[in-house]
Protein backbone atom coordinates (compact mmCIF):
# COMPACT_ATOMS: atom_id res chain seq x y z
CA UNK A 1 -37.99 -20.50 8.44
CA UNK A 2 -36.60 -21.88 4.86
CA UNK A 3 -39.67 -22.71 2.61
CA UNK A 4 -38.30 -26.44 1.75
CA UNK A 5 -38.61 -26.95 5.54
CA UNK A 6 -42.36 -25.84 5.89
CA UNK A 7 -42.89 -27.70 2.42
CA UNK A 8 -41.88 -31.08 3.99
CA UNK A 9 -43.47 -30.56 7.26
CA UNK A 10 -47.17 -29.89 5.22
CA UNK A 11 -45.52 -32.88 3.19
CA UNK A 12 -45.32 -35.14 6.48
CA UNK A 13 -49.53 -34.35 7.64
CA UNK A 14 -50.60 -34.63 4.54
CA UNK A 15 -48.80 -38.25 4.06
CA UNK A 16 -49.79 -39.15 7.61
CA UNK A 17 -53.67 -38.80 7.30
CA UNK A 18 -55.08 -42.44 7.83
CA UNK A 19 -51.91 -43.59 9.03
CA UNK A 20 -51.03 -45.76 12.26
CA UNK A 21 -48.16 -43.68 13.67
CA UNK A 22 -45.29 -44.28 16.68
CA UNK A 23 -43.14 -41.13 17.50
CA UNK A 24 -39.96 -42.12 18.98
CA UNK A 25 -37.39 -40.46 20.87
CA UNK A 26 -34.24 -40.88 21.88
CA UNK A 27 -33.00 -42.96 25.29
CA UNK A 28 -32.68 -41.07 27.99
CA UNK A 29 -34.90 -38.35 26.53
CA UNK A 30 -34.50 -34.23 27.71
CA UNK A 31 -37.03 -31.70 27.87
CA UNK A 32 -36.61 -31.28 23.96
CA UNK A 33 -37.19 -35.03 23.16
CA UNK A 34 -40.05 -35.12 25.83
CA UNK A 35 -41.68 -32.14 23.94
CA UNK A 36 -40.74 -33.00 20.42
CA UNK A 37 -42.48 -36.28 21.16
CA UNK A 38 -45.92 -35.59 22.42
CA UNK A 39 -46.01 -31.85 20.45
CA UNK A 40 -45.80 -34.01 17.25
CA UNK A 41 -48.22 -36.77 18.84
CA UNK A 42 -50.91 -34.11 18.72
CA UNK A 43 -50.34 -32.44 15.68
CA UNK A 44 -50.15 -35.89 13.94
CA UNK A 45 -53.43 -36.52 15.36
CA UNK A 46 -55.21 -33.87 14.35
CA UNK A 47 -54.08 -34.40 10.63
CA UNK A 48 -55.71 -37.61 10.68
CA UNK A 49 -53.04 -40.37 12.17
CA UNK A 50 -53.50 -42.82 14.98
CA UNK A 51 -50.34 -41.86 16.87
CA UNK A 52 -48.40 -43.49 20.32
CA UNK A 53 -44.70 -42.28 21.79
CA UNK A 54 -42.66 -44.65 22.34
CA UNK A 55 -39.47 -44.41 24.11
CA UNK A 56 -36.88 -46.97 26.12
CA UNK A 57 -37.46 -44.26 29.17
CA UNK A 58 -40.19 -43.24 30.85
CA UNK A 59 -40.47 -39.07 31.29
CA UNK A 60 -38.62 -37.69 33.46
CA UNK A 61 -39.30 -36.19 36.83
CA UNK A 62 -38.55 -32.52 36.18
CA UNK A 63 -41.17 -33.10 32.61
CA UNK A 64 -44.49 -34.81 34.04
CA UNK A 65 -46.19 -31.95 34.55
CA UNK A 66 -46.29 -31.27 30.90
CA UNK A 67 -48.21 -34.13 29.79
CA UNK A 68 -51.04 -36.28 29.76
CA UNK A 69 -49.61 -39.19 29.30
CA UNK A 70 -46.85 -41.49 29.89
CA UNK A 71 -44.52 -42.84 26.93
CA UNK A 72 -44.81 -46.37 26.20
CA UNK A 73 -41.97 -48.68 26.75
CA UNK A 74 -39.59 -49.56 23.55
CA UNK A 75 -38.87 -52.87 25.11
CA UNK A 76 -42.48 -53.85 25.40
CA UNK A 77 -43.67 -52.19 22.07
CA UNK A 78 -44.50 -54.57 20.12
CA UNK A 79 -47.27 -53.39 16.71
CA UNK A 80 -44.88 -52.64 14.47
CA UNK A 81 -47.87 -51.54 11.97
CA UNK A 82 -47.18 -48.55 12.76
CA UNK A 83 -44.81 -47.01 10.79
CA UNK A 84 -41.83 -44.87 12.60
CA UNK A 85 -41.56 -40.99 13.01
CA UNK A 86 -38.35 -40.62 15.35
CA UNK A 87 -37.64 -36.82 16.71
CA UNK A 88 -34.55 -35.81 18.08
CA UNK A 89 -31.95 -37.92 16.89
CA UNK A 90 -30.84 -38.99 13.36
CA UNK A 91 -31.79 -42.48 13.41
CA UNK A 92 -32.91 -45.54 15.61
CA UNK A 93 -29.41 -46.08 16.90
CA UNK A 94 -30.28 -43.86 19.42
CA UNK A 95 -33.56 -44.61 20.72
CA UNK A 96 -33.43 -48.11 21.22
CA UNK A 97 -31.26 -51.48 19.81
CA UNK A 98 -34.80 -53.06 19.85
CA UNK A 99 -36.40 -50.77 17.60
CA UNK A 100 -33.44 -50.28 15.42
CA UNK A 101 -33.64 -54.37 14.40
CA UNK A 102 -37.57 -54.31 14.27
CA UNK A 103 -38.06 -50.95 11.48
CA UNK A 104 -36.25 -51.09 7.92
CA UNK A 105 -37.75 -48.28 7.16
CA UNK A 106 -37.84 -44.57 9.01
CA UNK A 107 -41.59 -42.80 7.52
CA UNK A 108 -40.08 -39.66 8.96
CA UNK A 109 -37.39 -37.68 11.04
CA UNK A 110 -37.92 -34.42 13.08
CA UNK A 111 -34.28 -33.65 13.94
CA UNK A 112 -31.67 -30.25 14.40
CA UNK A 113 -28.04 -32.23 15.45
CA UNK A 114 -24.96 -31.99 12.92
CA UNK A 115 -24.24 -35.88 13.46
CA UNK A 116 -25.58 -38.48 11.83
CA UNK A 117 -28.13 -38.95 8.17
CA UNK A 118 -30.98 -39.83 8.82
CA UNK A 119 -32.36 -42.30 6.29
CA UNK A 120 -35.87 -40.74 6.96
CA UNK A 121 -37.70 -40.58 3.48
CA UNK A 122 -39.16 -37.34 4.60
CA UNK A 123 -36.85 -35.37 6.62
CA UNK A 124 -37.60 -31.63 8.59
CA UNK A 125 -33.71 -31.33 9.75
CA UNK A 126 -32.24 -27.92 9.95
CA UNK A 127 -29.02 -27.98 11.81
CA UNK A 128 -28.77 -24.64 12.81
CA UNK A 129 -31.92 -24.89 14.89
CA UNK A 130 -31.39 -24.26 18.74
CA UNK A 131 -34.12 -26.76 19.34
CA UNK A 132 -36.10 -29.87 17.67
CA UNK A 133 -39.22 -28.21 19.22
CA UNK A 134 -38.01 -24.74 17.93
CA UNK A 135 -38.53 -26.70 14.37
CA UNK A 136 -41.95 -27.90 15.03
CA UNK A 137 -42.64 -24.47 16.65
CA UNK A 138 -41.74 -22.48 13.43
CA UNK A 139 -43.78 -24.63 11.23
CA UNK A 140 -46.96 -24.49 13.80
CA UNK A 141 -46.41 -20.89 13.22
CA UNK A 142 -45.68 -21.08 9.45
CA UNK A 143 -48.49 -23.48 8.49
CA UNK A 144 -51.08 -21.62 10.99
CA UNK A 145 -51.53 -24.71 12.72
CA UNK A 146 -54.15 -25.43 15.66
CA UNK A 147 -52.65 -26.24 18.67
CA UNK A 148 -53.70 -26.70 22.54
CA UNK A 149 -52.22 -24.78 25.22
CA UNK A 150 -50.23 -28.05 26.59
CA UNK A 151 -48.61 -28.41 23.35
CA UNK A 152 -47.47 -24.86 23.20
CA UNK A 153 -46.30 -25.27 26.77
CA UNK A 154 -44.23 -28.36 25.60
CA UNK A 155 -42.61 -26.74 22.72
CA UNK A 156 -41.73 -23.15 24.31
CA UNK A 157 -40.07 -25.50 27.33
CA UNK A 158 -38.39 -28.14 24.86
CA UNK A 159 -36.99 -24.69 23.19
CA UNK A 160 -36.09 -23.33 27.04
CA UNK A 161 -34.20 -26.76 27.85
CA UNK A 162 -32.37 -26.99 24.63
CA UNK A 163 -30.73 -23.91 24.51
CA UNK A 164 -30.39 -23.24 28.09
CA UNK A 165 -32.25 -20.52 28.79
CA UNK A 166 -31.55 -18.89 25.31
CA UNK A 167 -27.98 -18.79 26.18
CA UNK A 168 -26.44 -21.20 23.75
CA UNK A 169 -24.36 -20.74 20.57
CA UNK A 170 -27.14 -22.02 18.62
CA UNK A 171 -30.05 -19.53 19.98
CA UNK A 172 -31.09 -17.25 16.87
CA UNK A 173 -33.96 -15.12 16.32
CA UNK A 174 -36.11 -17.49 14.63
CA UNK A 175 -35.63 -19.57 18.40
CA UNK A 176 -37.27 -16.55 20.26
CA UNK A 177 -39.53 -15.71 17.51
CA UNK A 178 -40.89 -19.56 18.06
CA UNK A 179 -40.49 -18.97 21.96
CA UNK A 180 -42.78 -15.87 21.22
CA UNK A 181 -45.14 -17.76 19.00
CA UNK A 182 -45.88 -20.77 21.98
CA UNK A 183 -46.55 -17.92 23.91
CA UNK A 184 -49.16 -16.03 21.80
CA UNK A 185 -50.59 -19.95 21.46
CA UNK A 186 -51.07 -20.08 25.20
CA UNK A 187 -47.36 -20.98 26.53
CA UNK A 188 -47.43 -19.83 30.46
CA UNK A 189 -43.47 -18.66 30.64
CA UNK A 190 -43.82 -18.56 34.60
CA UNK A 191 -45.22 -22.24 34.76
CA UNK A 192 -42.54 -23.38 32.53
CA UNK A 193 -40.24 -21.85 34.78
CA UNK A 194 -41.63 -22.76 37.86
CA UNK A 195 -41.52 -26.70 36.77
CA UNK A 196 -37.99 -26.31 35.27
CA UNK A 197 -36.21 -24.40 37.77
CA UNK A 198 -38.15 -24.91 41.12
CA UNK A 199 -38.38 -28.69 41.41
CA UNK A 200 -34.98 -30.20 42.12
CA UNK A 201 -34.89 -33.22 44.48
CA UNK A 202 -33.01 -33.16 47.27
CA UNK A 203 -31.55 -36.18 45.70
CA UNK A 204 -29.95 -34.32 42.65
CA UNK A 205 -28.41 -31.55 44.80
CA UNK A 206 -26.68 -34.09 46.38
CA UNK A 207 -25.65 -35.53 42.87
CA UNK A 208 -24.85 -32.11 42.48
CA UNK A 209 -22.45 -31.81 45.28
CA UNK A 210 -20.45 -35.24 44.67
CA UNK A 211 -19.99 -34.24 40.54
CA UNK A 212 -18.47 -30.81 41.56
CA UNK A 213 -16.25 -32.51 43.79
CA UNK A 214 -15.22 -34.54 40.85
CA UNK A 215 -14.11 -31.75 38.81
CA UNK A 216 -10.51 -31.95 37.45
CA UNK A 217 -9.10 -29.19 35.07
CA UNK A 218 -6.75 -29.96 32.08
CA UNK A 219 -4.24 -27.47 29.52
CA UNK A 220 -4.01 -24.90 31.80
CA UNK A 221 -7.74 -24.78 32.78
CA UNK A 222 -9.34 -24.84 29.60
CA UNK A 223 -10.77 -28.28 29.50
CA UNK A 224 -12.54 -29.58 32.63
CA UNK A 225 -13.59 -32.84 33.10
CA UNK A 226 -16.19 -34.31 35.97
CA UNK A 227 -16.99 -37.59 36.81
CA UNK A 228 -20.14 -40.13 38.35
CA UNK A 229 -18.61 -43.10 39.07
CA UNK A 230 -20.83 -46.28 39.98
CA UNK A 231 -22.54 -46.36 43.10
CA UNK A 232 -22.77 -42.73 42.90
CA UNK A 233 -26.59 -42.91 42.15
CA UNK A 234 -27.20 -44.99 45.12
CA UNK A 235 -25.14 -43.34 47.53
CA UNK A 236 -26.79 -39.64 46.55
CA UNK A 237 -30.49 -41.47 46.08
CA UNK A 238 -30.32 -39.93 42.55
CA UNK A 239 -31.33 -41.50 39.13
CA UNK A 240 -30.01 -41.54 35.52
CA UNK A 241 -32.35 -38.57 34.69
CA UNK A 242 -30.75 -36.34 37.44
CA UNK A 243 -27.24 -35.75 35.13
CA UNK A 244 -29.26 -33.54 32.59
CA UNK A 245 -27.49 -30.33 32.79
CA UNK A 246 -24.31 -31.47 35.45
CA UNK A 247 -21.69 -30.78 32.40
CA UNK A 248 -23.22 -27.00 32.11
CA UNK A 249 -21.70 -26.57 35.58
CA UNK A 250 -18.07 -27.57 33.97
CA UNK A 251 -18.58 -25.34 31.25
CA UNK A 252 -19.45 -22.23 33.11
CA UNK A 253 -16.05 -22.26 34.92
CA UNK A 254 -14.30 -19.23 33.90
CA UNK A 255 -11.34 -20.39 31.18
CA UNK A 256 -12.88 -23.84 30.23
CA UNK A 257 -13.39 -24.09 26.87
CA UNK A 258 -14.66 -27.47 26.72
CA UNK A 259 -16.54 -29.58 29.76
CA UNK A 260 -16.86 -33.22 29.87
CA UNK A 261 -18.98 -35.69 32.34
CA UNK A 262 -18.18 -38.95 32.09
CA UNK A 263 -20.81 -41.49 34.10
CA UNK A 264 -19.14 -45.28 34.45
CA UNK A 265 -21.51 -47.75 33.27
CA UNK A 266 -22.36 -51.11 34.87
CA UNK A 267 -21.97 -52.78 31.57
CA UNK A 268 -18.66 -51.86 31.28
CA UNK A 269 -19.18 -48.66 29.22
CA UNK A 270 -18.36 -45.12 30.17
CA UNK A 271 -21.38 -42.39 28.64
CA UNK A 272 -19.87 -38.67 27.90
CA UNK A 273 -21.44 -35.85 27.81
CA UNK A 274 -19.50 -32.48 25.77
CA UNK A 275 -20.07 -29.39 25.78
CA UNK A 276 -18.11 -26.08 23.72
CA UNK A 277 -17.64 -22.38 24.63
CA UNK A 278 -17.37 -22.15 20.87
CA UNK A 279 -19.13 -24.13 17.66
CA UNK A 280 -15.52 -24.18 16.27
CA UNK A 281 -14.46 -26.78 18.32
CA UNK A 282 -16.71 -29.70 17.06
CA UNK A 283 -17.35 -31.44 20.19
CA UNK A 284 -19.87 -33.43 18.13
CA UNK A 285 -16.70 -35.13 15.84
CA UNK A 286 -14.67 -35.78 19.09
CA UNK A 287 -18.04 -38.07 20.08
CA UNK A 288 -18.53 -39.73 16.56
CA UNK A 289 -14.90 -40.82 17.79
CA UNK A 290 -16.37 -42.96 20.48
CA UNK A 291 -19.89 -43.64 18.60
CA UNK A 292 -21.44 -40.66 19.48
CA UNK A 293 -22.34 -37.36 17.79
CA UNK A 294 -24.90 -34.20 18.28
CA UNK A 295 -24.50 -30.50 17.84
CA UNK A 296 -20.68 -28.55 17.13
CA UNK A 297 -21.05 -27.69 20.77
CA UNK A 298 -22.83 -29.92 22.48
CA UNK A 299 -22.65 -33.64 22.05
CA UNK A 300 -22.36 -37.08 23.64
CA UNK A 301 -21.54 -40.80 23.24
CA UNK A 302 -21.36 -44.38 24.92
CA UNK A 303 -17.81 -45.73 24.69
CA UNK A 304 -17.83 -49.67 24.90
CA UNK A 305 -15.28 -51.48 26.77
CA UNK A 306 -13.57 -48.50 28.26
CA UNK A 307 -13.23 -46.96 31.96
CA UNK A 308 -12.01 -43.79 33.56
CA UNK A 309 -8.39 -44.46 33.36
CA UNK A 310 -8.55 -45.56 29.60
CA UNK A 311 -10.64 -43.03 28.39
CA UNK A 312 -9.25 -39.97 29.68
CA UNK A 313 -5.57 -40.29 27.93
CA UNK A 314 -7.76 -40.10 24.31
CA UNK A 315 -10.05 -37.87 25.17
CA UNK A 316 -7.74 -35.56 26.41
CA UNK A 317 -5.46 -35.74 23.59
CA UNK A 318 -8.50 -34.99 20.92
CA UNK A 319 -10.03 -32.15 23.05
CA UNK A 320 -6.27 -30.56 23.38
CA UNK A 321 -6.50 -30.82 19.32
CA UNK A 322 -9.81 -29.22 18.75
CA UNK A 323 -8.33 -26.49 20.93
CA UNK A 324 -5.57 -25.79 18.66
């Protein structure tokens, strides 16, 4: 791991002894976000900080088994004395509206996506991470801290989650050497498999079934696009939380180059998800198009005021360019 990065992270505990802490996530929060959250809670706290999560979602379904505890509601958060540590995203933006008008300040930022600067005034960011929890992994490891087999379970799955199985573009060996590390700390690979992969509600295979029906292929079949309309959710019995992963399914048709799911909002929005064969193709500045951003292959954004039929035509078009 680079020795600035360690440097901070000692940096961050020693700064956060005595102090009144919220980590904060983004919306919507993955397996990544869920561990990144309550792995730093505990590490916080055993530097000497008074520490909540705090996130506009509660953890998901596929997650609970993980944790202790539930995360506390943004919209009902309301001590802002303590100060904000935000983990997998750049900045408040993308946790919460609420908590983006309520901080000036970001105490810290525990991030590994291309997009945004995070105005964090100490910052443990390293881009070419696979994972945020593969960051707070490596400097468990590098700093020789203590940690309990829960958290280790947390971090090897937020690792798992985030690079799919070890199968993305941005899986390295310092990601296995972390994965390796959780596990020598107590991480139960099986049991983190088990809860990941041997779970699904009936409800999200039927999700499932309606987004593959959805698919539509573009540029001679190498951009593939699938869809969740509204209503979908209450016609499968599904939730918001149930899309994690769908887009994967585009991607891993044979020729597509880049996937895209597309979910119509009730507020008039459409939310995209991206994914890339290939880092090349920045996926992550076709999103900062719509308001978005995240990794060169793997990305996402809410586009205001727009539906299916308007969205398409300019996605299309800067999809077909990142192509060329």
């Amino acid at each position: 791991m680079k020795p600035e990065l360690l440097r901070e992270f000692a940096k961050l505990l020693q700064v956060a002894n005595g102090k009144k802490i919220a980590v904060i996530g983004h919306m919507r929060p993955d397996g990544d976000c869920v561990a990144s959250q309550f792995a730093m809670a505990e590490i916080l706290r055993n530097a000497g900080a008074e520490v909540v999560c705090v996130n506009q979602n509660k953890v998901p379904y596929l997650y609970k088994n993980f944790v202790e505890e539930e995360l506390i509601d943004s919209d009902s958060f309301a001590d802002f004395s303590y100060e904000a540590l935000i983990v997998d995203c750049a900045d408040l933006s993308r946790a919460s509206a609420r908590l983006k008008n309520s901080y000036e300040n970001v105490f810290a930022c525990v991030d590994h996506h291309a997009s945004g600067n995070s105005q964090a005034q100490i910052k443990v960011i390293d881009i070419e991470a696979g994972a945020t929890a593969e960051i707070i992994a490596l400097c468990v490891i590098g700093l020789d801290l203590k940690i309990s087999p829960m958290v280790a379970n947390l971090l090897f799955m937020g690792i798992a989650t985030d690079t799919r199985q070890f199968t993305t573009t941005s899986t390295r060996a310092e990601t296995l050497d972390a994965a390796k590390g959780m596990m020598l700390r107590g991480a139960d690979a099986n049991f983190v498999a088990q809860q990941l992969y041997q779970r699904e509600r009936i409800a999200k295979m039927r999700l499932l079934s309606v987004y593959l029906d959805s698919l539509k292929m573009y540029s001679n079949n190498r951009i593939c696009f699938g869809f969740i309309p509204l209503g979908t959710f209450e016609k499968t019995g599904s939730c918001k939380e149930d899309t994690d992963g769908l887009v994967d399914y585009a991607r891993s048709i044979e020729g597509v180059e880049i996937a895209v799911t597309l979910e119509e909002l009730a507020d008039g929005s459409v939310k995209g998800s991206m994914r890339g064969k290939k880092p090349e193709y920045r996926v992550n500045e076709i999103a900062e198009t719509f308001g978005g951003g995240g990794h060169f292959a793997a990305a996402g954004f809410t586009a205001k005021n727009k539906t299916f039929e308007t969205i398409i035509p300019e996605l299309l078009e800067l999809c077909e360019k990142s192509l060329k």
